[in-house]
N, C-alpha and C. Protein backbone atom coordinates (compact mmCIF):
# COMPACT_ATOMS: atom_id res chain seq x y z
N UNK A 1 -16.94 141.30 85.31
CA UNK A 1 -17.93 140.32 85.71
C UNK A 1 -17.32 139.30 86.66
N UNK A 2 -16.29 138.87 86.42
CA UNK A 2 -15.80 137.74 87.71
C UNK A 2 -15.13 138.62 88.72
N UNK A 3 -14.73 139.75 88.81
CA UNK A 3 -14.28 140.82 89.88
C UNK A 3 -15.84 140.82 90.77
N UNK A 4 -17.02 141.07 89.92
CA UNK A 4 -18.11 140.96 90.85
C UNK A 4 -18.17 139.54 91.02
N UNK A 5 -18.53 138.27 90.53
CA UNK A 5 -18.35 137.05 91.14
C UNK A 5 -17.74 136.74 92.21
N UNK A 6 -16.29 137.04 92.20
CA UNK A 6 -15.63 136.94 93.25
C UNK A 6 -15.83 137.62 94.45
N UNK A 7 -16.31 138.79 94.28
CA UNK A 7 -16.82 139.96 95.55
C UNK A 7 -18.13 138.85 96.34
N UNK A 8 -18.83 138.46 95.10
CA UNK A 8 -19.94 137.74 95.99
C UNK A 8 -19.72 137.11 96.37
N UNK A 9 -18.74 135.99 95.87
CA UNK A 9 -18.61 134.52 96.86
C UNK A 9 -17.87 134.89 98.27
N UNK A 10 -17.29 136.19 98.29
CA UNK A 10 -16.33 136.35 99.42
C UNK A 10 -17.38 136.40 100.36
N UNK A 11 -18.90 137.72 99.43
CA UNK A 11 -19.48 138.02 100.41
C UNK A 11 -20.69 137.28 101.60
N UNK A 12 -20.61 136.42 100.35
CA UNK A 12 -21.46 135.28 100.65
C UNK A 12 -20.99 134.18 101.60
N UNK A 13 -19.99 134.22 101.64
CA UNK A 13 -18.91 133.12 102.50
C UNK A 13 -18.90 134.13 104.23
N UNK A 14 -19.00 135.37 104.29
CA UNK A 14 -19.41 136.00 105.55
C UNK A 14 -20.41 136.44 105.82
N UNK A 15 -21.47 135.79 104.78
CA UNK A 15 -22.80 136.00 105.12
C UNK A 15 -23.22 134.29 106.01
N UNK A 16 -22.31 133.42 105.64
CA UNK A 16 -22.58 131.90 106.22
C UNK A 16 -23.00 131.49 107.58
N UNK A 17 -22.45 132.77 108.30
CA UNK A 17 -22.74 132.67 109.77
C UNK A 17 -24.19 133.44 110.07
N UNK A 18 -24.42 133.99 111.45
CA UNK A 18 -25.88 134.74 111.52
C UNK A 18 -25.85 135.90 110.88
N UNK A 19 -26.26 136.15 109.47
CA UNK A 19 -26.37 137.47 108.71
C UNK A 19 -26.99 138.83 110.06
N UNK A 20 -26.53 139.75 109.66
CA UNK A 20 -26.68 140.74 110.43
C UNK A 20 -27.02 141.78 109.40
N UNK A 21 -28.57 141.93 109.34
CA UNK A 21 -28.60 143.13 107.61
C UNK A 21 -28.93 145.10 108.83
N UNK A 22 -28.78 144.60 109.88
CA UNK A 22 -29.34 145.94 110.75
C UNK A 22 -28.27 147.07 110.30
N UNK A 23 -28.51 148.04 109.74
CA UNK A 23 -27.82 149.52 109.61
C UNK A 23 -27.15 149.80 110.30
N UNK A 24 -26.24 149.50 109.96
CA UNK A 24 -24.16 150.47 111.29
C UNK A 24 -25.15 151.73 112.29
N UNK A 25 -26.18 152.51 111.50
CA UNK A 25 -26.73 153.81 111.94
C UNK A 25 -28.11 153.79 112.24
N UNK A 26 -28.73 152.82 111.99
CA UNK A 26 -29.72 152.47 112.63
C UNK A 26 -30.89 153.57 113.54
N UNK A 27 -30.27 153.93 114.83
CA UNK A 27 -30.18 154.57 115.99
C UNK A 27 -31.04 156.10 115.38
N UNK A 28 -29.72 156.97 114.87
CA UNK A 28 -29.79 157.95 114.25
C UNK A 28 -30.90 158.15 113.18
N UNK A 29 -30.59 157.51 111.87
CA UNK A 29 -31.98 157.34 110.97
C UNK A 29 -33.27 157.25 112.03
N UNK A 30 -33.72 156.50 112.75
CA UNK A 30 -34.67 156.28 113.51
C UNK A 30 -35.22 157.70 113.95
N UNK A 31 -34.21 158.56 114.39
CA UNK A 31 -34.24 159.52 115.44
C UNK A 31 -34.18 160.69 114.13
N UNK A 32 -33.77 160.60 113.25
CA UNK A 32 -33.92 161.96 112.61
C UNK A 32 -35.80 161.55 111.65
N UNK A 33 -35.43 160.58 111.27
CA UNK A 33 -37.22 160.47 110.80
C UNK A 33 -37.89 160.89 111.48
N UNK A 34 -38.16 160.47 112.65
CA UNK A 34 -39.07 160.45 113.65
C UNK A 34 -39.33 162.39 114.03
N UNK A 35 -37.90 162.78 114.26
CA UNK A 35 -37.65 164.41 114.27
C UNK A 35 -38.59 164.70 113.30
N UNK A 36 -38.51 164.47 111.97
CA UNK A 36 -39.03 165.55 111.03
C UNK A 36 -40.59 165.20 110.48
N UNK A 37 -41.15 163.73 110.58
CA UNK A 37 -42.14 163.63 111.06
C UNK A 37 -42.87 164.46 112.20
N UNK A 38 -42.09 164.33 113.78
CA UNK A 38 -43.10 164.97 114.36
C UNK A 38 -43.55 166.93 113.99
N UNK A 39 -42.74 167.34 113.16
CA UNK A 39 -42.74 168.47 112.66
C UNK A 39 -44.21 168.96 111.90
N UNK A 40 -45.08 167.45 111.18
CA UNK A 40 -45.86 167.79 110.86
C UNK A 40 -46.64 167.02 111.33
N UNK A 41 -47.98 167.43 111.06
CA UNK A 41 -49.39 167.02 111.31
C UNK A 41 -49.96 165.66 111.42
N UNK A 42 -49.65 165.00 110.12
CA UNK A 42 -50.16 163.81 109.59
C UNK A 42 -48.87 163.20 109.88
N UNK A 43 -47.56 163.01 110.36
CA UNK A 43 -46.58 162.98 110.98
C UNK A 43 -46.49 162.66 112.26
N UNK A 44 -47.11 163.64 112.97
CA UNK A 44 -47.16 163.30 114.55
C UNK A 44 -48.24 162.69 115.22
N UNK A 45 -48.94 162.60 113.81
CA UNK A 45 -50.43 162.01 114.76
C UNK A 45 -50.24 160.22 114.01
N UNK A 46 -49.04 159.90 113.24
CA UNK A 46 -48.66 158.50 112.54
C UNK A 46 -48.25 158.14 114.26
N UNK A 47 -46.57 159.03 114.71
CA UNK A 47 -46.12 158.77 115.51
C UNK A 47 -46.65 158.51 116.93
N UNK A 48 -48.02 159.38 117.28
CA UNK A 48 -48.71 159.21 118.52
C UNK A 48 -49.68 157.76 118.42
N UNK A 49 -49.77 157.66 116.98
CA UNK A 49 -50.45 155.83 117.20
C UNK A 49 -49.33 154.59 117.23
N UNK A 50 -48.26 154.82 117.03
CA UNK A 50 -47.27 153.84 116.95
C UNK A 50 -46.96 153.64 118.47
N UNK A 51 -47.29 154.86 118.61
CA UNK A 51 -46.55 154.99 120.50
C UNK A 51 -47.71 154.04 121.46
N UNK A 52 -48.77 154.30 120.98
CA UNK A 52 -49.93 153.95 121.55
C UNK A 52 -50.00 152.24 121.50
N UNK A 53 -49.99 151.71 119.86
CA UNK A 53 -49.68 150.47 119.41
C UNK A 53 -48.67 149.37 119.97
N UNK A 54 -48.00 150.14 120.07
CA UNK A 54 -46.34 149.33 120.57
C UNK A 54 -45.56 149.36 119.15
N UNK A 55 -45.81 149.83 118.42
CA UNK A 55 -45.17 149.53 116.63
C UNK A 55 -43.55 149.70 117.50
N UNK A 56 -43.43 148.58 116.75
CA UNK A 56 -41.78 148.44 116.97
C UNK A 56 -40.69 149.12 115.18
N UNK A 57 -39.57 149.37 115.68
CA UNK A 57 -38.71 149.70 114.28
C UNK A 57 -37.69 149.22 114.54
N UNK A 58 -37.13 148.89 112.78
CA UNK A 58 -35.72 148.37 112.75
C UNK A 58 -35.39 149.29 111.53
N UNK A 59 -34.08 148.89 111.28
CA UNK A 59 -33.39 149.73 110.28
C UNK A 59 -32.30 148.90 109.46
N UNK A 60 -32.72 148.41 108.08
CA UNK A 60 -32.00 147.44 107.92
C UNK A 60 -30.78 148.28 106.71
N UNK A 61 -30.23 147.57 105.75
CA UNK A 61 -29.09 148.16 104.84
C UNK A 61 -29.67 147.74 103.52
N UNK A 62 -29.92 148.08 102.72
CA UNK A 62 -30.56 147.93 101.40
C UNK A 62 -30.08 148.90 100.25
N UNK A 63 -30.18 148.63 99.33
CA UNK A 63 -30.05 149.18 97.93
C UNK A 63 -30.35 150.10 97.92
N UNK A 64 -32.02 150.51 98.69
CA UNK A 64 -32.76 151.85 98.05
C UNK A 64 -33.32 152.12 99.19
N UNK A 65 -33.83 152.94 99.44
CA UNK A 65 -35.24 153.57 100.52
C UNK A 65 -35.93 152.67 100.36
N UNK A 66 -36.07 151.92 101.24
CA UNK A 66 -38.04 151.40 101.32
C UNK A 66 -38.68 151.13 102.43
N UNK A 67 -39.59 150.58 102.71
CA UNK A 67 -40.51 149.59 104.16
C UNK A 67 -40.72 148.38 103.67
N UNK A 68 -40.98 148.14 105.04
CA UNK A 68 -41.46 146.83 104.83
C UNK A 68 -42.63 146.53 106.08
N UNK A 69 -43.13 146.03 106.28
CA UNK A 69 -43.97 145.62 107.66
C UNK A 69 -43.90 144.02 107.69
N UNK A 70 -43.16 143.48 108.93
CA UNK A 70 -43.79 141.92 109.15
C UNK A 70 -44.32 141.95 110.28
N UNK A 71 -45.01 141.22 110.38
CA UNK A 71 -45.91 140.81 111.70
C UNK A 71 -46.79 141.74 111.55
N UNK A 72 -47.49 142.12 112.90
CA UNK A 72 -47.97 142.73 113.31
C UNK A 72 -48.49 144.58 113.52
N UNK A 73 -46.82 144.17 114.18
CA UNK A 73 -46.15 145.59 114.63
C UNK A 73 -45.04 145.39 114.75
N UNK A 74 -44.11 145.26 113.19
CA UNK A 74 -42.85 145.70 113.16
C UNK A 74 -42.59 146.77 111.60
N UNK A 75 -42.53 147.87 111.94
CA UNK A 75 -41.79 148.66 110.36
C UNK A 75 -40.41 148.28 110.17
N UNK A 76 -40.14 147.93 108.93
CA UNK A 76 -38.91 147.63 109.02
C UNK A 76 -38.23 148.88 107.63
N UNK A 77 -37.93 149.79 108.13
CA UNK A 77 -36.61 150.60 107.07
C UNK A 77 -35.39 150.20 106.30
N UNK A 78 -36.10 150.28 105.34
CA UNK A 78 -34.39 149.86 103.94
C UNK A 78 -33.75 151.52 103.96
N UNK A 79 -32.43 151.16 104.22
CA UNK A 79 -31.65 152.28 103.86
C UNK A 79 -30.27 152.26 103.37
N UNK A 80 -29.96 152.51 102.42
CA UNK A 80 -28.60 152.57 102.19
C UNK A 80 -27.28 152.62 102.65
N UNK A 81 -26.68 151.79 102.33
CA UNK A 81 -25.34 151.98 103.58
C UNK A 81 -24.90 153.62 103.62
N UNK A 82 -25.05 154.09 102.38
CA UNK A 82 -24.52 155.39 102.26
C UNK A 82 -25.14 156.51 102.87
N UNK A 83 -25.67 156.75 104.14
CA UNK A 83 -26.78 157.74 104.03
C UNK A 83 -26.52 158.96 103.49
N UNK A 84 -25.39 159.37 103.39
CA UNK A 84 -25.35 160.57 102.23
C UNK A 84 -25.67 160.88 101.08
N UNK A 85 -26.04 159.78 100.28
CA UNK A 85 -27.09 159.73 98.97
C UNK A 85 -27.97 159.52 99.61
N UNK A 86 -28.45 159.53 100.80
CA UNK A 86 -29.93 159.06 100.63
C UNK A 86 -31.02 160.40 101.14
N UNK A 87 -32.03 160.94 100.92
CA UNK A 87 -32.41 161.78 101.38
C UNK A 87 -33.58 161.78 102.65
N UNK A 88 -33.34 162.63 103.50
CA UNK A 88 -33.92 162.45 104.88
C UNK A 88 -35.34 162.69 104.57
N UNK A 89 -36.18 163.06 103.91
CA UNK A 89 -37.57 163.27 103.43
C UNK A 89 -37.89 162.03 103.21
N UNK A 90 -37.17 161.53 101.76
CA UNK A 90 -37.93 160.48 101.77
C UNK A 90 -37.79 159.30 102.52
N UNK A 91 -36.80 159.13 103.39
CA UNK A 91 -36.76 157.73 104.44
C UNK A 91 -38.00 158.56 105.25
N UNK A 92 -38.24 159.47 105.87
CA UNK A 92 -39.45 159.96 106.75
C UNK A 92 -40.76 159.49 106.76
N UNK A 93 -40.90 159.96 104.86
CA UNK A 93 -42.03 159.67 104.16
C UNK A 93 -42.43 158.40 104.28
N UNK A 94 -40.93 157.34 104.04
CA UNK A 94 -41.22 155.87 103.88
C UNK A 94 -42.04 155.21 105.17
N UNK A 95 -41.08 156.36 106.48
CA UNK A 95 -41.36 155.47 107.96
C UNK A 95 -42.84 156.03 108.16
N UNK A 96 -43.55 157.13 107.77
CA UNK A 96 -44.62 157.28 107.49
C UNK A 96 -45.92 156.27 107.53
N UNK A 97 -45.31 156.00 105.66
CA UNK A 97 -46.20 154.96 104.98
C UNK A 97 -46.57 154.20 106.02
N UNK A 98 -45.00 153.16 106.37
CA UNK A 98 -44.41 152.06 106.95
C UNK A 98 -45.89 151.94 108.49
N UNK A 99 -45.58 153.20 108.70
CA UNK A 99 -46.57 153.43 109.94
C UNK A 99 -48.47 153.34 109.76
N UNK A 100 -48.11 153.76 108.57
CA UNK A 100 -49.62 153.64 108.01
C UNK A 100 -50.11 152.79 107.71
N UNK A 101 -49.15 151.36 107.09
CA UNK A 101 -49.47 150.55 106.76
C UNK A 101 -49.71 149.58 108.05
N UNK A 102 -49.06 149.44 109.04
CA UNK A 102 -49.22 149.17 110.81
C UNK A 102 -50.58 149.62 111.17
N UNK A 103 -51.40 150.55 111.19
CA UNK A 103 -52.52 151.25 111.45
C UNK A 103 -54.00 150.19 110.93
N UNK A 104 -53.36 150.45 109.23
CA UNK A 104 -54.63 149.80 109.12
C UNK A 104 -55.39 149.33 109.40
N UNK A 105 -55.08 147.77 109.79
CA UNK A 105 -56.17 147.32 110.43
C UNK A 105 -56.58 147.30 111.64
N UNK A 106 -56.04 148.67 112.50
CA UNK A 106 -56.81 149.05 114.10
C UNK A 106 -57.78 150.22 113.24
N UNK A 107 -57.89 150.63 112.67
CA UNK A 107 -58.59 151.59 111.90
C UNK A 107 -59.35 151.24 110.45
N UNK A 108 -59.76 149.64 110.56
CA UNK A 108 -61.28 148.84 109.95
C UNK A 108 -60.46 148.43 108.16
N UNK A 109 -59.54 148.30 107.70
CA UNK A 109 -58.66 148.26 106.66
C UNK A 109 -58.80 146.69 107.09
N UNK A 110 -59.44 146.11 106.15
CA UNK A 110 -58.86 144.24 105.89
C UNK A 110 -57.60 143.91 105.83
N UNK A 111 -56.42 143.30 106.22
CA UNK A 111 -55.16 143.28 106.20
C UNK A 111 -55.17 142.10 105.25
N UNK A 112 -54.29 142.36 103.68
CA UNK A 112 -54.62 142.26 102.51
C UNK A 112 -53.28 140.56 102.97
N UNK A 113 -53.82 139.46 102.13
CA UNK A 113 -53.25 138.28 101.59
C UNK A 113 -52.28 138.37 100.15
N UNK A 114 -51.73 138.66 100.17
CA UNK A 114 -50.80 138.27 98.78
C UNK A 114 -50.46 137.22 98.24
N UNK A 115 -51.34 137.40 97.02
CA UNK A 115 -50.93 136.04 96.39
C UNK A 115 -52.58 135.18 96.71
N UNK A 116 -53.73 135.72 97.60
CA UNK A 116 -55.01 135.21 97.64
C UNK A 116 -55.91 136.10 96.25
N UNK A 117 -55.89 135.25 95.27
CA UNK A 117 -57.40 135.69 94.55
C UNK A 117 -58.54 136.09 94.30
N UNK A 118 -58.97 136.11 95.25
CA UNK A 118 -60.60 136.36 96.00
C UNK A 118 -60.72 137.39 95.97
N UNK A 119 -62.06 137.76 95.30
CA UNK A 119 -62.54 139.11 94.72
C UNK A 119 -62.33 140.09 96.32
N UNK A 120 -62.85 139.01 97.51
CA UNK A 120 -62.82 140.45 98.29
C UNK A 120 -61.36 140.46 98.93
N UNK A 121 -60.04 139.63 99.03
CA UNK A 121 -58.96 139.65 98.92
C UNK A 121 -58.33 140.98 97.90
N UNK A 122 -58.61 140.49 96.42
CA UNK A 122 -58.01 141.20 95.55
C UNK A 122 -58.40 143.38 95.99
N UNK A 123 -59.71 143.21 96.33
CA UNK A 123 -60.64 144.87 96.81
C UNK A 123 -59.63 145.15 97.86
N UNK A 124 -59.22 144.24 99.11
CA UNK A 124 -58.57 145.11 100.13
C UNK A 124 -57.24 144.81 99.60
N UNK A 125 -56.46 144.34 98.50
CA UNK A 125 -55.05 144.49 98.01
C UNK A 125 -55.00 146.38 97.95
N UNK A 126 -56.22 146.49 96.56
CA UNK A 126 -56.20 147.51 95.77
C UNK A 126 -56.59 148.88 97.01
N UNK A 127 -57.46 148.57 98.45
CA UNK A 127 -57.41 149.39 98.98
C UNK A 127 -56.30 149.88 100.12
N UNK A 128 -55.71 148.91 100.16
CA UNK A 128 -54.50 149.04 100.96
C UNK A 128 -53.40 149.80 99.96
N UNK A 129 -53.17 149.55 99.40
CA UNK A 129 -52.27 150.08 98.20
C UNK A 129 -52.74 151.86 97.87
N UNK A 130 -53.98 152.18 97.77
CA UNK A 130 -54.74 153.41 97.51
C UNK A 130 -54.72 154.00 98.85
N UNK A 131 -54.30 153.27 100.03
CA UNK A 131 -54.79 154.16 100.97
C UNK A 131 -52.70 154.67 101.51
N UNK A 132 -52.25 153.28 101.26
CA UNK A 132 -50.52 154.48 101.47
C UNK A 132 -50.51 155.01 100.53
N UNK A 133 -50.62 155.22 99.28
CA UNK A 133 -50.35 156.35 98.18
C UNK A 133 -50.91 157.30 98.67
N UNK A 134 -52.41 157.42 99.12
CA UNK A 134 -52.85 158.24 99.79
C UNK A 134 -52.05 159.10 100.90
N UNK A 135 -51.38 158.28 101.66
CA UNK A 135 -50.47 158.51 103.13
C UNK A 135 -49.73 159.36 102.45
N UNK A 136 -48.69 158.74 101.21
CA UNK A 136 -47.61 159.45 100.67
C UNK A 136 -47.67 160.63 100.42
N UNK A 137 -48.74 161.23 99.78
CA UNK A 137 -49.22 162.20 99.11
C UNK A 137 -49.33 163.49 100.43
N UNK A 138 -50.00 162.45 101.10
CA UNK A 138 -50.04 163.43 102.86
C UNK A 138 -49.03 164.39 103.07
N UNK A 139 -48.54 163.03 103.40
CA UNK A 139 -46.95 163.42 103.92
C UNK A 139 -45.81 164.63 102.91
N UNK A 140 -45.59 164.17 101.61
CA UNK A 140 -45.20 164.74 100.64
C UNK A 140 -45.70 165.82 101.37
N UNK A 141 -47.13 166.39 100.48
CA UNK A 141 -47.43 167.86 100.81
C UNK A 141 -47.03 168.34 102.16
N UNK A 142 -47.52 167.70 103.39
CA UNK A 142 -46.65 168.60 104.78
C UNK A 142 -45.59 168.81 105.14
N UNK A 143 -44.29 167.99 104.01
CA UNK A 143 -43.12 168.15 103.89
C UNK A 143 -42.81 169.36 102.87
N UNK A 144 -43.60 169.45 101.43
CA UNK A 144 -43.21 171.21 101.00
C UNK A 144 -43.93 171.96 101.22
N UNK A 145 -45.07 171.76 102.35
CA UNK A 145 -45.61 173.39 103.23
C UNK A 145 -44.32 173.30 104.05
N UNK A 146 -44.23 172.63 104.90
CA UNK A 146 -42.75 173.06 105.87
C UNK A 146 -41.72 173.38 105.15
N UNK A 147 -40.80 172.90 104.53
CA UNK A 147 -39.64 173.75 103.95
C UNK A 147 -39.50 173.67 102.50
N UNK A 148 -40.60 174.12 102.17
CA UNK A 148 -41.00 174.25 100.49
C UNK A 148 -39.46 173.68 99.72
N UNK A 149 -39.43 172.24 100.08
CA UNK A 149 -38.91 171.35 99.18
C UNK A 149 -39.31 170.70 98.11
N UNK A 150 -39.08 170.75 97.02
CA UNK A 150 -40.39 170.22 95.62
C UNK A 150 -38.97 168.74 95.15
N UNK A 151 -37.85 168.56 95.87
CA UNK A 151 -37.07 167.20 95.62
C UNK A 151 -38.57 165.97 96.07
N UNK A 152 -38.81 165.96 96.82
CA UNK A 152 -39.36 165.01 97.44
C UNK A 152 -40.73 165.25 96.58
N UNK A 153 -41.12 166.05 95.70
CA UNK A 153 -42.41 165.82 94.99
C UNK A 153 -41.98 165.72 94.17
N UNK A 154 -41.03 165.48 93.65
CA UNK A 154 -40.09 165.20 92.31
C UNK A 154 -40.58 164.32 92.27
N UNK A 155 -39.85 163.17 93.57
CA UNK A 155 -39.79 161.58 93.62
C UNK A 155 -40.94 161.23 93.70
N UNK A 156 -42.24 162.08 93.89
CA UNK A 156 -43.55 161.41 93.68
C UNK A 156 -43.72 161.70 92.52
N UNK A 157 -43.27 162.15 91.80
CA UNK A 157 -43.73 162.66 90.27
C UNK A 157 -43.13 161.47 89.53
N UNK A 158 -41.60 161.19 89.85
CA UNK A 158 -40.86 160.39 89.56
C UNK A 158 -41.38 158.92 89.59
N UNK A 159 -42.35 158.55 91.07
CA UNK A 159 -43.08 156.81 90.92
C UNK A 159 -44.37 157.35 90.51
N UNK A 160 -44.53 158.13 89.62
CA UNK A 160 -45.63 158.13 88.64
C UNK A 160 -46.92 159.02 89.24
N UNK A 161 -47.08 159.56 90.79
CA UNK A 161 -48.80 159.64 91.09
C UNK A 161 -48.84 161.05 91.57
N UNK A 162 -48.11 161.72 90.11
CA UNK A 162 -48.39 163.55 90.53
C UNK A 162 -49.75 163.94 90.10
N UNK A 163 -50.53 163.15 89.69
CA UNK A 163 -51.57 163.31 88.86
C UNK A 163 -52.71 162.84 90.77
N UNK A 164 -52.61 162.00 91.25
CA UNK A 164 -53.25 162.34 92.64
C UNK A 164 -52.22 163.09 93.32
N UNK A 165 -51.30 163.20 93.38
CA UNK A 165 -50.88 164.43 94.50
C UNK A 165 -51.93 165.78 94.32
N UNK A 166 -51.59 165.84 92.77
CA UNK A 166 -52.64 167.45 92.55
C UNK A 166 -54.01 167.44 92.53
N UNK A 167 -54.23 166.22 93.16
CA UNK A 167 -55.55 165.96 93.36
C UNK A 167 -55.97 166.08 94.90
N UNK A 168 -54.54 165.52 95.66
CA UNK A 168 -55.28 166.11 96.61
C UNK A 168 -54.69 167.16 97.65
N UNK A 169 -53.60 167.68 96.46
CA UNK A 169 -53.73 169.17 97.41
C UNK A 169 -54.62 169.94 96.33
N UNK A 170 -55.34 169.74 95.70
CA UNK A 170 -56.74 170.54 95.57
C UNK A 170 -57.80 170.33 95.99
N UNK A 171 -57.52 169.45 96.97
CA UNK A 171 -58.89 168.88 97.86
C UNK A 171 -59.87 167.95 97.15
N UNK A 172 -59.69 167.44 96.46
CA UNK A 172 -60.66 166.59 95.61
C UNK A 172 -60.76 165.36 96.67
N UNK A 173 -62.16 164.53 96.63
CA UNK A 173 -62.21 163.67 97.67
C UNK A 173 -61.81 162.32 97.08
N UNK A 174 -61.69 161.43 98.54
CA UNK A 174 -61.31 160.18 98.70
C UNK A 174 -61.58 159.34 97.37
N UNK A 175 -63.08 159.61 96.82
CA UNK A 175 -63.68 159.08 95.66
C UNK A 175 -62.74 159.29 94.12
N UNK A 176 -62.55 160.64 94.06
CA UNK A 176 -62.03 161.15 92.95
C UNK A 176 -60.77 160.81 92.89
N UNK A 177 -60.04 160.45 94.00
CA UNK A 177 -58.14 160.42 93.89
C UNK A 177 -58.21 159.04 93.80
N UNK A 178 -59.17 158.08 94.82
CA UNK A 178 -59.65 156.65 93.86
C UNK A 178 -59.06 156.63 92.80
N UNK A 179 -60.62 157.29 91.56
CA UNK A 179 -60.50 157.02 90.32
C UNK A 179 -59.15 157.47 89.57
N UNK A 180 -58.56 158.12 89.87
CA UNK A 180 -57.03 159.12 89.48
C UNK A 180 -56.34 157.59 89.87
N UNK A 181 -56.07 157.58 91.18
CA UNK A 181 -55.12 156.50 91.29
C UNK A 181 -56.04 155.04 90.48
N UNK A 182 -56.43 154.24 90.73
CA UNK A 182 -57.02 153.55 89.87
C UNK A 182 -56.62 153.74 88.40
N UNK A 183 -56.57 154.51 88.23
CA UNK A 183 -56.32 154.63 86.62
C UNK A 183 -55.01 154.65 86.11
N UNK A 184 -54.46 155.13 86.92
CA UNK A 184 -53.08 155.18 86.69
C UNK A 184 -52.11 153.98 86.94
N UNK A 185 -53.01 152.93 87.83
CA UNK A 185 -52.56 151.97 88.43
C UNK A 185 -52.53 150.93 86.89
N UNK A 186 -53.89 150.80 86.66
CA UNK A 186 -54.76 150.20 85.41
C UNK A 186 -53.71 150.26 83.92
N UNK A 187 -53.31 152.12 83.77
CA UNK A 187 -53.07 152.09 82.90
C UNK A 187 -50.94 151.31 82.87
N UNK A 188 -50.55 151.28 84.04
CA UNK A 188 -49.22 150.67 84.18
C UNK A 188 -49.38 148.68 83.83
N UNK A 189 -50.55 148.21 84.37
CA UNK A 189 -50.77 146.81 84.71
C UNK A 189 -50.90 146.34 82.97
């Protein structure tokens, strides 16, 4: 415990100047997502609106895989310093979302307040949220039709929403993967 104390104050003492959290690899991640995205469908047609948009990307160093969006039009990528634990599907998937979540509101999506109460606030939280799970699910599936990888539906099985994945690669509509997701959301809260 003070071996980590000490690691932090060191690290924290060269964080004092202008922090720099951008990925050593940045560049690359960018360029291999983007690769295996345009490979699929719901993939290349994320990437042909970003192009269109101006969506800008960064690539920062983080703990885990994730997105983020500030502003406007910026995705911002969490990735691990390590990219060798990290797997190229799901940073794809993430820059995906990341992209989807950028879209929204050129494509009639209320761009949701966090932390606002308001019944019709709280409706476009819950539809913004339903509509990247939605994305995920996309994506997922056009990632194991292309190289029938089931890791990456693991990890959707794994944040809980295999129960709409199989909803909608059985085609069940917008309405029904709703109520699936909804419920599943409901039954975690």
């Amino acid at each position: 415990m003070n071996d980590m104390l000490k690691e932090f104050g060191d690290s924290r003492a060269q964080m004092a100047g202008a922090p720099d959290y951008q990925h050593p690899q940045s560049d690359i991640i960018l360029e291999e997502c983007q690769e295996l995205l345009a490979k699929l469908p719901e993939g290349k047609r994320l990437l042909e609106a970003a192009k269109e948009k101006g969506f800008k990307y960064q690539v920062i160093t983080g703990k885990i895989p994730d997105f983020h969006v500030t502003g406007n039009d910026t995705l911002v990528l969490v990735c691990p310093a390590n990219t060798k634990a990290v797997d190229l599907e799901e940073m794809a998937c993430n820059m995906g979302m990341g992209i989807r979540a950028l879209e929204q509101p050129h494509v009639g999506f209320q761009k949701p307040q966090f932390g606002n109460d308001s019944p019709q606030n709280v409706h476009a939280v819950r539809q913004h949220f339903l509509d990247i799970t939605i994305e995920m699910c996309i994506i997922v599936s056009e990632i194991y039709d292309a190289n029938n990888n089931s890791k990456i539906v693991d990890l959707l099985d794994k944040l809980g929403h295999r129960e709409l994945y199989e909803a909608y690669r059985s085609g069940k509509s917008k309405e029904e993967m709703a109520e699936i997701y909804f419920k599943s959301v409901n039954a975690v809260t």
